[in-house]
C-alpha atoms as a PDB file:
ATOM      1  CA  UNK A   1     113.667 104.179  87.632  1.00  0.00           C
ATOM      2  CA  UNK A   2     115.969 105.636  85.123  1.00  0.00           C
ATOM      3  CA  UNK A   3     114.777 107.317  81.616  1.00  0.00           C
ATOM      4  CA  UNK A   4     116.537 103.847  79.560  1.00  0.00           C
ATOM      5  CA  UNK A   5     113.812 101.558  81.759  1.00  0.00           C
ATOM      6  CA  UNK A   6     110.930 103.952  81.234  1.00  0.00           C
ATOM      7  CA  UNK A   7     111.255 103.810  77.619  1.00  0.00           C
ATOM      8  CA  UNK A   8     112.076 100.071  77.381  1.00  0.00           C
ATOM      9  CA  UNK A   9     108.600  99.599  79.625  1.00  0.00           C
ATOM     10  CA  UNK A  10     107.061 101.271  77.128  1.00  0.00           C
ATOM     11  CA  UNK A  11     108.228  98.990  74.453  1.00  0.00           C
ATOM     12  CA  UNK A  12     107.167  96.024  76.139  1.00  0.00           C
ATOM     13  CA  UNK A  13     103.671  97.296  76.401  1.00  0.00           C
ATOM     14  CA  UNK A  14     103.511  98.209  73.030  1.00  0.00           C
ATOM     15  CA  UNK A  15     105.156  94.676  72.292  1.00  0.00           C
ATOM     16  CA  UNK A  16     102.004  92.988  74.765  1.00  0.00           C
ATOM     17  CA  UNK A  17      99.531  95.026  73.250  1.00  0.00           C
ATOM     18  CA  UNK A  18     100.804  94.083  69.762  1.00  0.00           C
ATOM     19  CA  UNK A  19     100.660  90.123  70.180  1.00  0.00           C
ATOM     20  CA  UNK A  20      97.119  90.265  72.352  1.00  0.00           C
ATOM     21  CA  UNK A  21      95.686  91.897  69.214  1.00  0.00           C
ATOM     22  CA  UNK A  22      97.827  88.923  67.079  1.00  0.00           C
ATOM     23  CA  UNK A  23      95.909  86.584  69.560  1.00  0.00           C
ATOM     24  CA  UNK A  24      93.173  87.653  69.560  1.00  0.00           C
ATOM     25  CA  UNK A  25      92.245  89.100  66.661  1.00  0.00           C
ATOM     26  CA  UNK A  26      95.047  87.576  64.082  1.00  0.00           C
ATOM     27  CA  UNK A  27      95.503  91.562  63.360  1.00  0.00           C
ATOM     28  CA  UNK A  28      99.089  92.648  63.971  1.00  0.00           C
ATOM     29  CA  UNK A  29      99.286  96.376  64.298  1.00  0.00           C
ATOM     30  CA  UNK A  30     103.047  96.721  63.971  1.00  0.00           C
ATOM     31  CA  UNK A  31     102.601  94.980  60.200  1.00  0.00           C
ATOM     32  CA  UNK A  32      99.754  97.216  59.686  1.00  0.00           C
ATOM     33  CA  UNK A  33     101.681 100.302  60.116  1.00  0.00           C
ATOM     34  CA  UNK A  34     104.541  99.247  59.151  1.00  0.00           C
ATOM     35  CA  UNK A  35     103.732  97.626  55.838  1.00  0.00           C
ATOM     36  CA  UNK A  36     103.911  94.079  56.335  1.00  0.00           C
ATOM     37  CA  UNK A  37     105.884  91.674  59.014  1.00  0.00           C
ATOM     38  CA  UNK A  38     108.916  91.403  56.566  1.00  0.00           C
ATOM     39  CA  UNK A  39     109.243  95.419  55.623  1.00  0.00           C
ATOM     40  CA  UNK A  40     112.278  96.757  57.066  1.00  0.00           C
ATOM     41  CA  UNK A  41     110.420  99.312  59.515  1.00  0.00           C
ATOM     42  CA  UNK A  42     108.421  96.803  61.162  1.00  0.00           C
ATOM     43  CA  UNK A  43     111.731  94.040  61.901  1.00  0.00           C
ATOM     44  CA  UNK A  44     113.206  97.234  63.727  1.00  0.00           C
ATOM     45  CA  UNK A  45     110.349  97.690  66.044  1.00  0.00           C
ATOM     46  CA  UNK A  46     110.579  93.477  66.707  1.00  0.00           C
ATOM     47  CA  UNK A  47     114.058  93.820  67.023  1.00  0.00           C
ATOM     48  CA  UNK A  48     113.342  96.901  69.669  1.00  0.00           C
ATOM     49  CA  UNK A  49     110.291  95.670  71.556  1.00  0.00           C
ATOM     50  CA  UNK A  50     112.488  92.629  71.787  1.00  0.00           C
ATOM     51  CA  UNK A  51     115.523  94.334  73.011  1.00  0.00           C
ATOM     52  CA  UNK A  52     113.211  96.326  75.169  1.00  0.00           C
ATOM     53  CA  UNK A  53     112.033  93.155  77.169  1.00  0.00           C
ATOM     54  CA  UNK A  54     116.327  91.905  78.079  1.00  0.00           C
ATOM     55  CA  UNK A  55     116.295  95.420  79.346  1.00  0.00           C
ATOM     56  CA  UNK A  56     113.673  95.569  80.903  1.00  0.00           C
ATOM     57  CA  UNK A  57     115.035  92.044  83.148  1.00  0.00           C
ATOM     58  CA  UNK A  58     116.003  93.670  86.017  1.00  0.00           C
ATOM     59  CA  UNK A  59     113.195  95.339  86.894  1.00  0.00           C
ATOM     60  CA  UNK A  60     111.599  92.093  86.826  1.00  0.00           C
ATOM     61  CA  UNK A  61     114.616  90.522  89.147  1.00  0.00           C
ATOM     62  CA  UNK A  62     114.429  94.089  91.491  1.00  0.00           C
ATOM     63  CA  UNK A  63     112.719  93.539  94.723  1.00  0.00           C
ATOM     64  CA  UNK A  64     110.032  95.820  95.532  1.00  0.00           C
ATOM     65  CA  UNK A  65     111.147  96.524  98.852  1.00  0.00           C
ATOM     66  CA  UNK A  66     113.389  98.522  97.115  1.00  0.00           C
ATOM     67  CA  UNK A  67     111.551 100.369  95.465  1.00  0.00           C
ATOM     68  CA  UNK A  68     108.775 101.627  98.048  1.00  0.00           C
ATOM     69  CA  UNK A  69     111.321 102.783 100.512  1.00  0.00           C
ATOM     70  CA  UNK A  70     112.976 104.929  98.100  1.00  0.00           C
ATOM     71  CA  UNK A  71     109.962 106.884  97.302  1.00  0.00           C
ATOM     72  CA  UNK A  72     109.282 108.984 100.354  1.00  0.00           C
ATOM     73  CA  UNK A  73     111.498 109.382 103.232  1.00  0.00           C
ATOM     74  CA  UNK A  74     110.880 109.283 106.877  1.00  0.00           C
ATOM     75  CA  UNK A  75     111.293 112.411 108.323  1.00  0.00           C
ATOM     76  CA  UNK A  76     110.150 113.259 112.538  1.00  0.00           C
ATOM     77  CA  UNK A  77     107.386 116.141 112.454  1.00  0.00           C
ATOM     78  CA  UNK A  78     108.533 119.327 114.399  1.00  0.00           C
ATOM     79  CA  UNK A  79     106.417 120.709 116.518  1.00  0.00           C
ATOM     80  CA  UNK A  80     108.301 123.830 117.212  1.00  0.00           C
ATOM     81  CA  UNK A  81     106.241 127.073 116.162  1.00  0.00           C
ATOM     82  CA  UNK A  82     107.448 128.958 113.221  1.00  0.00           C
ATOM     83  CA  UNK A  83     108.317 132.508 114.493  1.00  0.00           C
ATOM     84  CA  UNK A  84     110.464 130.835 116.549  1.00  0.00           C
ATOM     85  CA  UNK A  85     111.057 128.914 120.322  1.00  0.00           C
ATOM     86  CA  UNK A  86     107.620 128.959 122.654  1.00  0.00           C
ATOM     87  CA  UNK A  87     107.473 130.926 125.564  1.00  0.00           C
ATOM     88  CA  UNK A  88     107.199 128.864 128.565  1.00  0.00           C
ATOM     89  CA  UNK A  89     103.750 129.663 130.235  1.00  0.00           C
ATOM     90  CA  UNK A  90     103.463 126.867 132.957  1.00  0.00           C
ATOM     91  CA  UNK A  91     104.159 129.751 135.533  1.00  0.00           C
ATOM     92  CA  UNK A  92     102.289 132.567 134.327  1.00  0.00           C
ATOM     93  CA  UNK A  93      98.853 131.138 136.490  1.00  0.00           C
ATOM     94  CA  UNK A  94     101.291 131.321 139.895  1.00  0.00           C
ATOM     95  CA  UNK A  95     102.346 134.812 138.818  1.00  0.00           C
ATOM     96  CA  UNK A  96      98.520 136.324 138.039  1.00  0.00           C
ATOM     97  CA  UNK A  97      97.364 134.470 141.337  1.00  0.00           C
ATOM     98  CA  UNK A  98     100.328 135.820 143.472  1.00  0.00           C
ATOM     99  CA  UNK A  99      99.588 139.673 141.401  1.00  0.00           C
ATOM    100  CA  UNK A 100      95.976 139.067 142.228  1.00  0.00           C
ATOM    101  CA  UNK A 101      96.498 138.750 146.018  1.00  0.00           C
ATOM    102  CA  UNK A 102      98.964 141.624 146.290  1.00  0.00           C
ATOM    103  CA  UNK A 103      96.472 143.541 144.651  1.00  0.00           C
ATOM    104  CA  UNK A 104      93.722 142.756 146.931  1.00  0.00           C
ATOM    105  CA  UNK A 105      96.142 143.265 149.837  1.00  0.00           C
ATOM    106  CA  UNK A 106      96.522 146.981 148.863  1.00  0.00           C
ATOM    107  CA  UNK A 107      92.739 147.858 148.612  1.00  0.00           C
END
């Protein structure tokens, strides 16, 4: 999700936030603040948190398929040792068993 859609998100919450107090409470904070619903400060955050929600459209229209694949990818584990490629040991027990006889064969 890009930087533009992160901070229009962020508008809409302060938007929702903002008219659950209004119905809740009857308090709007953005007047509060601002100095009043009509003061020039508080139409630009309307104006904003309003612009923020067309922007913020897509996400809503996005599916999330989407977006869970792209956040890890699938990647085979290695099983290969780090210092490098494994010795192959399957006939090391022949070789000790076959030592071990010529050894006893000498005594």
């Amino acid at each position: 999700m890009g930087t533009l859609y992160r901070f229009a998100l962020v508008l809409v919450i302060i938007g929702a936030i903002n008219w659950g107090l209004v119905g809740f409470f009857k308090f709007d904070l953005v007047a509060a603040i601002f100095g009043g619903q009509t003061s020039g400060f508080s139409r630009i955050i309307y104006a904003l948190v309003g612009l923020a929600g067309l922007a913020t459209i897509p996400i809503l229209m996005k599916p999330l398929d989407e977006e869970e694949s792209t956040s890890y990818t699938k990647v085979k584990p290695n099983y290969s040792m780090e210092a490098g490629k494994e010795k192959d040991f399957s006939n090391a027990k022949k070789k000790n068993n076959n030592n071990n006889n010529n050894n006893n064969n000498r005594k």
